[in-house]
N, C-alpha and C. Protein backbone atom coordinates (compact mmCIF):
# COMPACT_ATOMS: atom_id res chain seq x y z
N UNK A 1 -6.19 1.62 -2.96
CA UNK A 1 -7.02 0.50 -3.29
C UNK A 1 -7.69 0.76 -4.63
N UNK A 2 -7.99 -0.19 -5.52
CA UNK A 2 -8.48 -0.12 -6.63
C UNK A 2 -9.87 0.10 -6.84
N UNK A 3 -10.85 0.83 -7.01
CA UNK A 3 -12.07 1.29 -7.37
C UNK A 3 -12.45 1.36 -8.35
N UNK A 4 -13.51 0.57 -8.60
CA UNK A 4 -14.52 0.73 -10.27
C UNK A 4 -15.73 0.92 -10.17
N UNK A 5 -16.35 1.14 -10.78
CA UNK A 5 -17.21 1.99 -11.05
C UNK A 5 -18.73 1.40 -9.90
N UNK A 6 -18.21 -0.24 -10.30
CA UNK A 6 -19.49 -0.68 -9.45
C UNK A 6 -19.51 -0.34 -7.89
N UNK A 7 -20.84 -0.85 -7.13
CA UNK A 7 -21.00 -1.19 -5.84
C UNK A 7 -19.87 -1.39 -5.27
N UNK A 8 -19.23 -0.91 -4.20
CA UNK A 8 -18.13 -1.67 -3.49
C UNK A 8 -18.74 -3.12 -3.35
N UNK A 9 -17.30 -3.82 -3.07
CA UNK A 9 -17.91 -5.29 -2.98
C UNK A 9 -17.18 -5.81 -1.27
N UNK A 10 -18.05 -6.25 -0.53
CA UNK A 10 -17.40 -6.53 0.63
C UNK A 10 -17.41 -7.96 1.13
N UNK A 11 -16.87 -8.66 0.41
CA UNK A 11 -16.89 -10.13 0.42
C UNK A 11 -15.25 -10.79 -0.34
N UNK A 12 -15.36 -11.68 -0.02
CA UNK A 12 -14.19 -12.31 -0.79
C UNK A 12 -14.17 -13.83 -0.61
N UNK A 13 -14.03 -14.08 -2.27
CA UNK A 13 -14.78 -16.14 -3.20
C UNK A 13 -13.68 -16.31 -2.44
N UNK A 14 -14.09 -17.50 -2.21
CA UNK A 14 -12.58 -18.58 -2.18
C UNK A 14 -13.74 -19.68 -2.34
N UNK A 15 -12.92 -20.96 -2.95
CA UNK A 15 -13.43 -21.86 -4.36
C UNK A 15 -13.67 -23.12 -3.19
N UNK A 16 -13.19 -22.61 -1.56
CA UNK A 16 -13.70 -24.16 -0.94
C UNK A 16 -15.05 -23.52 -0.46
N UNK A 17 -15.64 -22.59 -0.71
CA UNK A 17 -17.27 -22.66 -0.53
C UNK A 17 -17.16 -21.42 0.59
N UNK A 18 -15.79 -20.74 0.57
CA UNK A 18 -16.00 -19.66 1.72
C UNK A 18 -16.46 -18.42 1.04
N UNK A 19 -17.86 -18.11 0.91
CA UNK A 19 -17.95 -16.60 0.59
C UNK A 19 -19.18 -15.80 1.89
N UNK A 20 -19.14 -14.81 2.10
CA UNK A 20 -19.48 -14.39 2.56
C UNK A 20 -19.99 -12.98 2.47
N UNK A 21 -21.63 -12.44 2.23
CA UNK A 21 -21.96 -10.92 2.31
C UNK A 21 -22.29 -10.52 3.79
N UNK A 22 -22.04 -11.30 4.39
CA UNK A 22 -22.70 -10.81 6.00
C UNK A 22 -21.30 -10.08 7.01
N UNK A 23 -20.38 -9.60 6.39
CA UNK A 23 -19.14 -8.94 6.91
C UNK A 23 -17.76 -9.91 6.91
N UNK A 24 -16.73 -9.48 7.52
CA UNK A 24 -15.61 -10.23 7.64
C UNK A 24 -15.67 -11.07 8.69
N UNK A 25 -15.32 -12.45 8.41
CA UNK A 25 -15.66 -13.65 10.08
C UNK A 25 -14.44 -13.10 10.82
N UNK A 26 -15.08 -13.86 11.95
CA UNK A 26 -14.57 -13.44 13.02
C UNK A 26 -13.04 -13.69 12.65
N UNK A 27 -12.24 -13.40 13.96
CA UNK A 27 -10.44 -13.51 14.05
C UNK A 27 -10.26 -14.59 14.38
N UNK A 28 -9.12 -15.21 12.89
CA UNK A 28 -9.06 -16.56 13.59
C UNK A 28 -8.22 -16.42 15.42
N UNK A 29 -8.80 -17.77 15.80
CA UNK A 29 -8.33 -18.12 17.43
C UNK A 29 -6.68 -17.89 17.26
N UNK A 30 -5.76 -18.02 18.74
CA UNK A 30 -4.43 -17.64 18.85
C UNK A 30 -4.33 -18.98 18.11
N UNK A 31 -3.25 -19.20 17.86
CA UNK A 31 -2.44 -20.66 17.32
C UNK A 31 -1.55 -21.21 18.43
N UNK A 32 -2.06 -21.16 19.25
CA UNK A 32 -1.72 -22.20 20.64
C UNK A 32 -3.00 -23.10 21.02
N UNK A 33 -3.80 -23.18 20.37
CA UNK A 33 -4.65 -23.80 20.81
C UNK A 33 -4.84 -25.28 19.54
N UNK A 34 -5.45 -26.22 20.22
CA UNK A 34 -5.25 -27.34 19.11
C UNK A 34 -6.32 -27.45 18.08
N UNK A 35 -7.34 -26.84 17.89
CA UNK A 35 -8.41 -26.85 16.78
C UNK A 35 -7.87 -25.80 16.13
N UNK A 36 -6.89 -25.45 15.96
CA UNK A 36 -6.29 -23.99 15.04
C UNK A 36 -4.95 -24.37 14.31
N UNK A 37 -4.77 -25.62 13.93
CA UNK A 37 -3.79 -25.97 13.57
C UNK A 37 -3.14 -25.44 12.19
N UNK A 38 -4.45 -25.15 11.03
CA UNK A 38 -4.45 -24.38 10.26
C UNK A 38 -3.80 -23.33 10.31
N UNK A 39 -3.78 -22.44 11.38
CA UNK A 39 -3.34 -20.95 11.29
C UNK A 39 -1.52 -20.78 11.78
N UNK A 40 -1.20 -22.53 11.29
CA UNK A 40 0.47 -22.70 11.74
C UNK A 40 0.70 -22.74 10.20
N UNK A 41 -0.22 -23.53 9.41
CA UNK A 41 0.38 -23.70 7.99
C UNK A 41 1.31 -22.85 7.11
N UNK A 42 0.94 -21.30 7.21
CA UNK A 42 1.83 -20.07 6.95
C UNK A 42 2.96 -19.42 7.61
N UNK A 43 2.91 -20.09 8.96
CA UNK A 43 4.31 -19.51 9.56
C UNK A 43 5.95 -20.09 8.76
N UNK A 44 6.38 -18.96 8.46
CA UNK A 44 7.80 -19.50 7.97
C UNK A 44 7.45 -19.57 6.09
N UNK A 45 6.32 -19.10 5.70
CA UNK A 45 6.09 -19.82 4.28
C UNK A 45 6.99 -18.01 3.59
N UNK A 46 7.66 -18.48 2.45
CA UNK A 46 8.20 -17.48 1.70
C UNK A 46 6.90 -17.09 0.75
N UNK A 47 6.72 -15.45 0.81
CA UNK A 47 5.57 -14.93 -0.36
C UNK A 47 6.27 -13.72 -1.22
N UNK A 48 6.04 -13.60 -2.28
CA UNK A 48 5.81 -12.67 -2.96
C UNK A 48 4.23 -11.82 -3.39
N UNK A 49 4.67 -10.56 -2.96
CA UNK A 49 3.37 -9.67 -2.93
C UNK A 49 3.73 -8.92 -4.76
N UNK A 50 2.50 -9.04 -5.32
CA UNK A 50 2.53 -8.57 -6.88
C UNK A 50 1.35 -7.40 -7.01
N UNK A 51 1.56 -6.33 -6.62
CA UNK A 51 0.46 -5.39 -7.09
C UNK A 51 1.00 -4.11 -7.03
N UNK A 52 0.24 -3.31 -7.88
CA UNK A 52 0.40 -2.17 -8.27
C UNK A 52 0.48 -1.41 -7.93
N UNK A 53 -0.89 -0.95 -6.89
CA UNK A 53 -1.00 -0.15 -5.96
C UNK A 53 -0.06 -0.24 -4.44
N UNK A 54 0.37 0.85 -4.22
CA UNK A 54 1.79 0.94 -3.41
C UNK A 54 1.01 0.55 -1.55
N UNK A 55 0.00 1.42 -1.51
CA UNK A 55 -1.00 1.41 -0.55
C UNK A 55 -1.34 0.23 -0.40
N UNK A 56 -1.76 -0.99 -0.80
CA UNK A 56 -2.18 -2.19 -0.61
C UNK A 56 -0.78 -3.23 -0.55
N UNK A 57 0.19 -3.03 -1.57
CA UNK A 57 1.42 -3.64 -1.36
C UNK A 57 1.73 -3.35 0.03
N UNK A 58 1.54 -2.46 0.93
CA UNK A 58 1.78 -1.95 2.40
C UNK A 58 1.20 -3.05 3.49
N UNK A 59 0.17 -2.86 2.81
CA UNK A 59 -1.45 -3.73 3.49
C UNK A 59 -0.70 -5.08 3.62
N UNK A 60 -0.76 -5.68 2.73
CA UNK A 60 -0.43 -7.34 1.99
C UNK A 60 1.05 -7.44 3.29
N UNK A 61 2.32 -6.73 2.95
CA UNK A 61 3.04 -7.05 3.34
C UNK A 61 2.81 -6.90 5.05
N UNK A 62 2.10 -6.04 5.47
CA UNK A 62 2.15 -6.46 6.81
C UNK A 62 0.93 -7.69 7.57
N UNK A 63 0.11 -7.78 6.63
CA UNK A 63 -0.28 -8.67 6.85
C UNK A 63 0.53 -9.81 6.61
N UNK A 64 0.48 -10.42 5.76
CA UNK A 64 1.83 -11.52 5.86
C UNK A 64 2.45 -11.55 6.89
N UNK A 65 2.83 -10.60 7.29
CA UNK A 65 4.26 -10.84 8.33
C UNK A 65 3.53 -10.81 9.77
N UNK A 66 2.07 -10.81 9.84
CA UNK A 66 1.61 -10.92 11.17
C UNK A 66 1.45 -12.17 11.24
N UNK A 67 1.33 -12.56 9.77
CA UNK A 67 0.80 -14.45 9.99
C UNK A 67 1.70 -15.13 10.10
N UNK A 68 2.84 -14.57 10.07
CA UNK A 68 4.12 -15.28 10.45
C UNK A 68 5.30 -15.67 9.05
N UNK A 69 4.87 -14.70 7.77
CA UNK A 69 5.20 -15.43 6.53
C UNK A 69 6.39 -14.16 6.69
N UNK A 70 7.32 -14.57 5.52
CA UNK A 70 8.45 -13.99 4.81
C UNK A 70 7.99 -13.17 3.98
N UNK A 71 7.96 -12.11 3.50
CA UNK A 71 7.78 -11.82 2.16
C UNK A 71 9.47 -11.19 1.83
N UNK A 72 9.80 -12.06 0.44
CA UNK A 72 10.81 -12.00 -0.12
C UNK A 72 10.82 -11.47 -1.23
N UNK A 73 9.96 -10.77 -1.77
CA UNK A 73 9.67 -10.00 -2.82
C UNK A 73 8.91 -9.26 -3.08
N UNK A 74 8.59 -8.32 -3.97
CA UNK A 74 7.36 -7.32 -4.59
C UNK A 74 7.51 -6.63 -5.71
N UNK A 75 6.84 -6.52 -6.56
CA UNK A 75 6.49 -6.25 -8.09
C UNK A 75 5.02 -5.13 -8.28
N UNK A 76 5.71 -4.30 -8.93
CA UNK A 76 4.19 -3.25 -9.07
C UNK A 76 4.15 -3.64 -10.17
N UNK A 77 4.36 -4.35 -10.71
CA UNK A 77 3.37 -5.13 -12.23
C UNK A 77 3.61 -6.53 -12.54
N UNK A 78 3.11 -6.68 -13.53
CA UNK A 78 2.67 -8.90 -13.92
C UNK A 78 4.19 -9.20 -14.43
N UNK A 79 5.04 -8.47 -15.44
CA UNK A 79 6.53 -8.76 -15.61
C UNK A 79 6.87 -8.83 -14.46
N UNK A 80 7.35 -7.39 -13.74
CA UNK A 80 8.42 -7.47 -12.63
C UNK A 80 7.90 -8.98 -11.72
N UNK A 81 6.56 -9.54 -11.79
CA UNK A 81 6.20 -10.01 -10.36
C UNK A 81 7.08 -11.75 -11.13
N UNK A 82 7.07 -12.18 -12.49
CA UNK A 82 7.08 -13.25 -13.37
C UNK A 82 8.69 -13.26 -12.73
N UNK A 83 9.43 -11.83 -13.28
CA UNK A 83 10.93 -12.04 -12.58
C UNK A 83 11.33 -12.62 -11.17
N UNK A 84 10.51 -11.61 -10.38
CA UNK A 84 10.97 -11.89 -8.96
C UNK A 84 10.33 -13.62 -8.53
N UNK A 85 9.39 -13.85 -9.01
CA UNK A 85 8.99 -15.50 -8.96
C UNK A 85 9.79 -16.40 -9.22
N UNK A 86 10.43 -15.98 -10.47
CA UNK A 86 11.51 -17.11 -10.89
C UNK A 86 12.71 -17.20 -9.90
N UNK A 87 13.01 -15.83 -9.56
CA UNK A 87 14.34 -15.60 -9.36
C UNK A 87 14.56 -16.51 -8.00
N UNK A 88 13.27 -16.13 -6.80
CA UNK A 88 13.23 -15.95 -5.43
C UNK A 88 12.39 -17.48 -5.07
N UNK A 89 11.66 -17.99 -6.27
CA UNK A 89 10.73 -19.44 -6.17
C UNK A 89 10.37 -19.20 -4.58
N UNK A 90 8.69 -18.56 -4.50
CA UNK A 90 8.59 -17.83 -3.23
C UNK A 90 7.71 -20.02 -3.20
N UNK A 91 6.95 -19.77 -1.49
CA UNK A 91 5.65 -20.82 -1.48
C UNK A 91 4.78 -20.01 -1.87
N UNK A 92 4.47 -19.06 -1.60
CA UNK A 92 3.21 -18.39 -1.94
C UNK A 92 3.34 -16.72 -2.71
N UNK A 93 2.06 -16.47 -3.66
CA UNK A 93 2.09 -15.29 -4.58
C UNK A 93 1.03 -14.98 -4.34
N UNK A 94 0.89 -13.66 -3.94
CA UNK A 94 -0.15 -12.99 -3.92
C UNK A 94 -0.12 -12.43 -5.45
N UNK A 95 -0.94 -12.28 -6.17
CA UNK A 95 -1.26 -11.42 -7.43
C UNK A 95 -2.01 -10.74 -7.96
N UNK A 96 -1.96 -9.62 -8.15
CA UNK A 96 -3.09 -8.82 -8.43
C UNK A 96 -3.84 -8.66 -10.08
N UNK A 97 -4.68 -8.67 -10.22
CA UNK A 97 -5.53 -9.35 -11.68
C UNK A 97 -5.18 -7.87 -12.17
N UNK A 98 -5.17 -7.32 -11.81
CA UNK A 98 -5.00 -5.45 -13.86
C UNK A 98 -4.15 -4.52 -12.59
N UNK A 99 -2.89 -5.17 -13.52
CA UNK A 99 -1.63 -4.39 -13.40
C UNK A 99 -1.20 -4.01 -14.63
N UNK A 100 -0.35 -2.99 -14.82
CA UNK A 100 0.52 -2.36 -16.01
C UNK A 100 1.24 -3.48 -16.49
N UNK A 101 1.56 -3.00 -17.52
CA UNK A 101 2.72 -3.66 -18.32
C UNK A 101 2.56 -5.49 -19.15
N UNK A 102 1.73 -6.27 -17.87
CA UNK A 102 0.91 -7.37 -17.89
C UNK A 102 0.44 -7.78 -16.76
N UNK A 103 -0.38 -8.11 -17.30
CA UNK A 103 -1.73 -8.57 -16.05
C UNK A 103 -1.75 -9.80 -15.29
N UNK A 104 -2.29 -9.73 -14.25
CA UNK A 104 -1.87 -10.69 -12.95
C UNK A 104 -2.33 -12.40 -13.71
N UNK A 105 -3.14 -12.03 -14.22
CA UNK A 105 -3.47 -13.88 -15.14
C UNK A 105 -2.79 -14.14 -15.37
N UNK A 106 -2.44 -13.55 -16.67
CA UNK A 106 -1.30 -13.59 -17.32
C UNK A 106 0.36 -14.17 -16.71
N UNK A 107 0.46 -13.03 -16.13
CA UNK A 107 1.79 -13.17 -15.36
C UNK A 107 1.54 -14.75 -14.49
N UNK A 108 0.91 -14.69 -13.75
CA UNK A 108 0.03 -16.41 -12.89
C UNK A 108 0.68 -17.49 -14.08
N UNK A 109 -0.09 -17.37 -15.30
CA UNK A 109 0.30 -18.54 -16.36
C UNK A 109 1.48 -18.56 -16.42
N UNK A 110 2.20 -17.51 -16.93
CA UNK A 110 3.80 -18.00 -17.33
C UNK A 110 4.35 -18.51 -15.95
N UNK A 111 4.39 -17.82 -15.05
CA UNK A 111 4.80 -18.66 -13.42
C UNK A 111 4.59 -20.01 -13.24
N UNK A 112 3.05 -20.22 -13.68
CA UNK A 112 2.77 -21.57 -13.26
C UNK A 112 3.48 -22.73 -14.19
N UNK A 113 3.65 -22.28 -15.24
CA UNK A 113 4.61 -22.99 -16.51
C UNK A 113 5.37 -23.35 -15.99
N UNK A 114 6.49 -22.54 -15.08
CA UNK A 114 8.02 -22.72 -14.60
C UNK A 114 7.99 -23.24 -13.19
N UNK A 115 6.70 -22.86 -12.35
CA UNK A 115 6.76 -22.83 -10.97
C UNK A 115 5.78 -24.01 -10.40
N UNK A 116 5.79 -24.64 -9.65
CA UNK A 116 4.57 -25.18 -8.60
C UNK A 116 4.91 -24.22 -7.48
N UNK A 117 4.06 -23.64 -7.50
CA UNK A 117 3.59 -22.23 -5.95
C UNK A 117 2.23 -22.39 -6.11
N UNK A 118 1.62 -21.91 -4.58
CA UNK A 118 0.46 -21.47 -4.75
C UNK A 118 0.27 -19.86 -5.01
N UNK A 119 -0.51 -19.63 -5.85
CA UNK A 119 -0.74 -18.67 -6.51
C UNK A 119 -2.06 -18.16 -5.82
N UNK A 120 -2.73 -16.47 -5.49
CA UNK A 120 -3.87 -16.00 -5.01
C UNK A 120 -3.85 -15.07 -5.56
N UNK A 121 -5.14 -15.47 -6.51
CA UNK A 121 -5.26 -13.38 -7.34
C UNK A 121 -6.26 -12.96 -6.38
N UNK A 122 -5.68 -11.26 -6.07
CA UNK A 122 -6.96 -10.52 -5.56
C UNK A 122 -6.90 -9.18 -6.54
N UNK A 123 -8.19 -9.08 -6.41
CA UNK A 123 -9.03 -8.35 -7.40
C UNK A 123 -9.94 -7.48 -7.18
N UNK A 124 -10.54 -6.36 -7.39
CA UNK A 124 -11.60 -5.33 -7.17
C UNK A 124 -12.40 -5.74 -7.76
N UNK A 125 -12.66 -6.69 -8.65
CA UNK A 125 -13.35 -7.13 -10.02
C UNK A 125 -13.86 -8.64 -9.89
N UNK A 126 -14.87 -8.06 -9.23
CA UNK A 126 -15.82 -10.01 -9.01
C UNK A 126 -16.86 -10.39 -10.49
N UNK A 127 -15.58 -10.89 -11.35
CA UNK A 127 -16.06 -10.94 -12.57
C UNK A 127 -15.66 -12.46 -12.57
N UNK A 128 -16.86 -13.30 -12.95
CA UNK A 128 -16.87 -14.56 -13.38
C UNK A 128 -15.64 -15.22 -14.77
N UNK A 129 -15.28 -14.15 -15.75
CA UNK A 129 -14.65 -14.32 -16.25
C UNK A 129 -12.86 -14.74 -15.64
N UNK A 130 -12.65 -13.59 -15.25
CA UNK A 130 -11.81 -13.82 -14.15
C UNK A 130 -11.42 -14.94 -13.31
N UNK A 131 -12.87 -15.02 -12.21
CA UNK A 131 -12.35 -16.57 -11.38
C UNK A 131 -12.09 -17.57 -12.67
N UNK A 132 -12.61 -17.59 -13.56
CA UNK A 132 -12.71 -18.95 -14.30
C UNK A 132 -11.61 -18.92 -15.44
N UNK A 133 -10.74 -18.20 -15.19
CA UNK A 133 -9.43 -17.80 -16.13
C UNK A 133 -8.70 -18.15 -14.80
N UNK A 134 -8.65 -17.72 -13.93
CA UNK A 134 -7.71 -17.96 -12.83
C UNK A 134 -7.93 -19.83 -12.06
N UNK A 135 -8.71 -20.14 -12.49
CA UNK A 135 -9.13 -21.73 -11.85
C UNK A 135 -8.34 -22.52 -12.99
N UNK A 136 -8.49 -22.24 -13.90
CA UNK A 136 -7.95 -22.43 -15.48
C UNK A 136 -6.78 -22.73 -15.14
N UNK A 137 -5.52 -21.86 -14.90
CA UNK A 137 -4.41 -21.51 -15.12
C UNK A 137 -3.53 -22.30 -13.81
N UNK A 138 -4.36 -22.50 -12.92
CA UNK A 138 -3.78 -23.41 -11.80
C UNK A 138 -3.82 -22.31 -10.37
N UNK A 139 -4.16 -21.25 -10.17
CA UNK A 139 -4.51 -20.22 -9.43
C UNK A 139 -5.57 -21.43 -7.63
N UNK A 140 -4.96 -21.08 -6.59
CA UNK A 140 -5.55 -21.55 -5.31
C UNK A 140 -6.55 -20.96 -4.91
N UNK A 141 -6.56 -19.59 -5.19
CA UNK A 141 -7.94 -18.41 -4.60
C UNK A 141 -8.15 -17.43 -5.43
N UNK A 142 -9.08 -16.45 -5.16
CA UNK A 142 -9.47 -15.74 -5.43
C UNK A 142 -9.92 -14.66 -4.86
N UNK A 143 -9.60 -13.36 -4.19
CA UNK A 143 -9.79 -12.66 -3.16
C UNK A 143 -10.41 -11.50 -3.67
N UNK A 144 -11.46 -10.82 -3.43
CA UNK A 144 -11.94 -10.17 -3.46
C UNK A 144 -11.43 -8.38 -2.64
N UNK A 145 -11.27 -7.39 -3.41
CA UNK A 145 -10.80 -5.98 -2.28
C UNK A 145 -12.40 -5.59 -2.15
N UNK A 146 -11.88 -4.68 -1.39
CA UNK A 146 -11.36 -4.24 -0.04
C UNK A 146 -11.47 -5.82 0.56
N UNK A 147 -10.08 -6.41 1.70
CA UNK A 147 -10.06 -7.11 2.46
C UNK A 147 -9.64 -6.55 3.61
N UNK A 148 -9.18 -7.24 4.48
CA UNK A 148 -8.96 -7.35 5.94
C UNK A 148 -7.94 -8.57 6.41
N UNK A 149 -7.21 -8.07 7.58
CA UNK A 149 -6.52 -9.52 7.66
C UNK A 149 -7.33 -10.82 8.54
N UNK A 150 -8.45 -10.34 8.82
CA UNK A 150 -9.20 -11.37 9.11
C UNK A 150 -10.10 -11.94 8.05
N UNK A 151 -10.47 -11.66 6.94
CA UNK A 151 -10.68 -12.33 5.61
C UNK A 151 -9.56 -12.65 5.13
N UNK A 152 -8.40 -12.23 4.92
CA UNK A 152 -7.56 -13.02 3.64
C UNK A 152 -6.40 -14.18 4.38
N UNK A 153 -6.33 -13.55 5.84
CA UNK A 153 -5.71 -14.71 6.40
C UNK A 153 -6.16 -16.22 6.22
N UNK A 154 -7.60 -16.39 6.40
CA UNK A 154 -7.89 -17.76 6.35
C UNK A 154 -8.40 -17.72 5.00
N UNK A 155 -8.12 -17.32 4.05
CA UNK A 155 -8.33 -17.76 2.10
C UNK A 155 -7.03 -17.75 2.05
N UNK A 156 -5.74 -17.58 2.28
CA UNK A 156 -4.74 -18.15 2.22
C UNK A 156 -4.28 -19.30 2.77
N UNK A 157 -4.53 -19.51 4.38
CA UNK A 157 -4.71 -21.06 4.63
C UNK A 157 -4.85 -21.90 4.08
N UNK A 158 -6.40 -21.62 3.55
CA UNK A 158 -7.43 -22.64 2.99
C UNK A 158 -6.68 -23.25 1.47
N UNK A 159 -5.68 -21.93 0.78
CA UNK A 159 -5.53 -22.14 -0.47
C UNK A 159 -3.94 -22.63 -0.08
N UNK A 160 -3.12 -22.55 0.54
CA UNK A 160 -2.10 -22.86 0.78
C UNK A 160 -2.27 -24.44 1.23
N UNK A 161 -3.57 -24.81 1.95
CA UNK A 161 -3.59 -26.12 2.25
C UNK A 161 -3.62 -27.00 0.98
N UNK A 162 -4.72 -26.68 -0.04
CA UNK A 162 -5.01 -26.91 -0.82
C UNK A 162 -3.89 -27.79 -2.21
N UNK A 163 -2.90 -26.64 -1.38
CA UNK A 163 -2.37 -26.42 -2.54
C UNK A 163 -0.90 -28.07 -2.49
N UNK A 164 -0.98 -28.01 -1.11
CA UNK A 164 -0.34 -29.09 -0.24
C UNK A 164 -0.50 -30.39 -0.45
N UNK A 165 -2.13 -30.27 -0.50
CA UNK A 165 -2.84 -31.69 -0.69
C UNK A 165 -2.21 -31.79 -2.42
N UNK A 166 -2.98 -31.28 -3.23
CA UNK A 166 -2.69 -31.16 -4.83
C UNK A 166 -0.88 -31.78 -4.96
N UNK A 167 -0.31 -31.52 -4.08
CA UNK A 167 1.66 -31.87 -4.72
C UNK A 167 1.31 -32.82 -3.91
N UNK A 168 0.95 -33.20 -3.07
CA UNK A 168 0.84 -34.89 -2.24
C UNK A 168 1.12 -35.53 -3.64
């Protein structure tokens, strides 16, 4: 996991008003039930996981695959992740903001040029600059590390819904 210098940060933005310092919310409910309809939106969705760190690429991919998603790709940097995007045109990109070679913004922009996906940078780095480069560029979320799959599951929902409504 990526570490800087500051405070750990134990929260994670997402831009529909979900933030939270009071821990990770609860688990979303099973998805047999009918007020959980949300937590069907990701089953079957194709992702590409884009980060650097090998340890969290671990994380990401099994999360995904508990929520029921594909992951059809992975990139330890902002090139490799731009290739495998084009190649594989996932629904969803996870991306990580300071990778080698080029950086997850970065890499996000040229994608979004070629691609309609929803795009999710996560980041160690709750820097305002950042969200507002990534809102910019056409980016759905914004995730904050250290996560959990009970935080990033439902900021992918939320941004995958989002992202649904927006191509309506």
């Amino acid at each position: 996991m990526v570490v800087n210098n500051q405070s750990p940060v134990h929260r994670a933005v997402g831009w529909c008003g979900a933030t939270s310092d009071d821990g990770p919310p609860a688990i979303p409910p099973l998805a047999n039930t009918p007020e959980d309809a949300d937590s069907l939106i990701l089953k079957g969705r194709r992702v590409v996981i884009v980060e650097d760190e090998a340890i969290t690429q671990v994380q990401l991919k099994r999360i995904c695959r508990l929520a029921g998603m594909q992951v059809v790709g992975q990139a330890a940097d902002g090139e490799g992740g731009v290739q495998i995007a084009l190649a594989v045109r996932p629904d969803i990109i996870l991306m990580d903001v300071k990778m080698p070679v080029l950086d997850g913004l970065s890499a996000a922009e040229r994608i979004l040029k070629e691609l309609a996906v929803c795009v999710v940078m996560l980041t160690a780095y709750d820097l305002e600059e950042y969200q507002d480069r990534a809102r910019t560029i056409g980016a759905y979320g914004y995730v904050l590390k250290p996560f959990t799959a009970a935080m990033l599951v439902p900021k992918l929902q939320t941004a995958y819904k989002a992202f649904l409504q927006r191509a309506q």
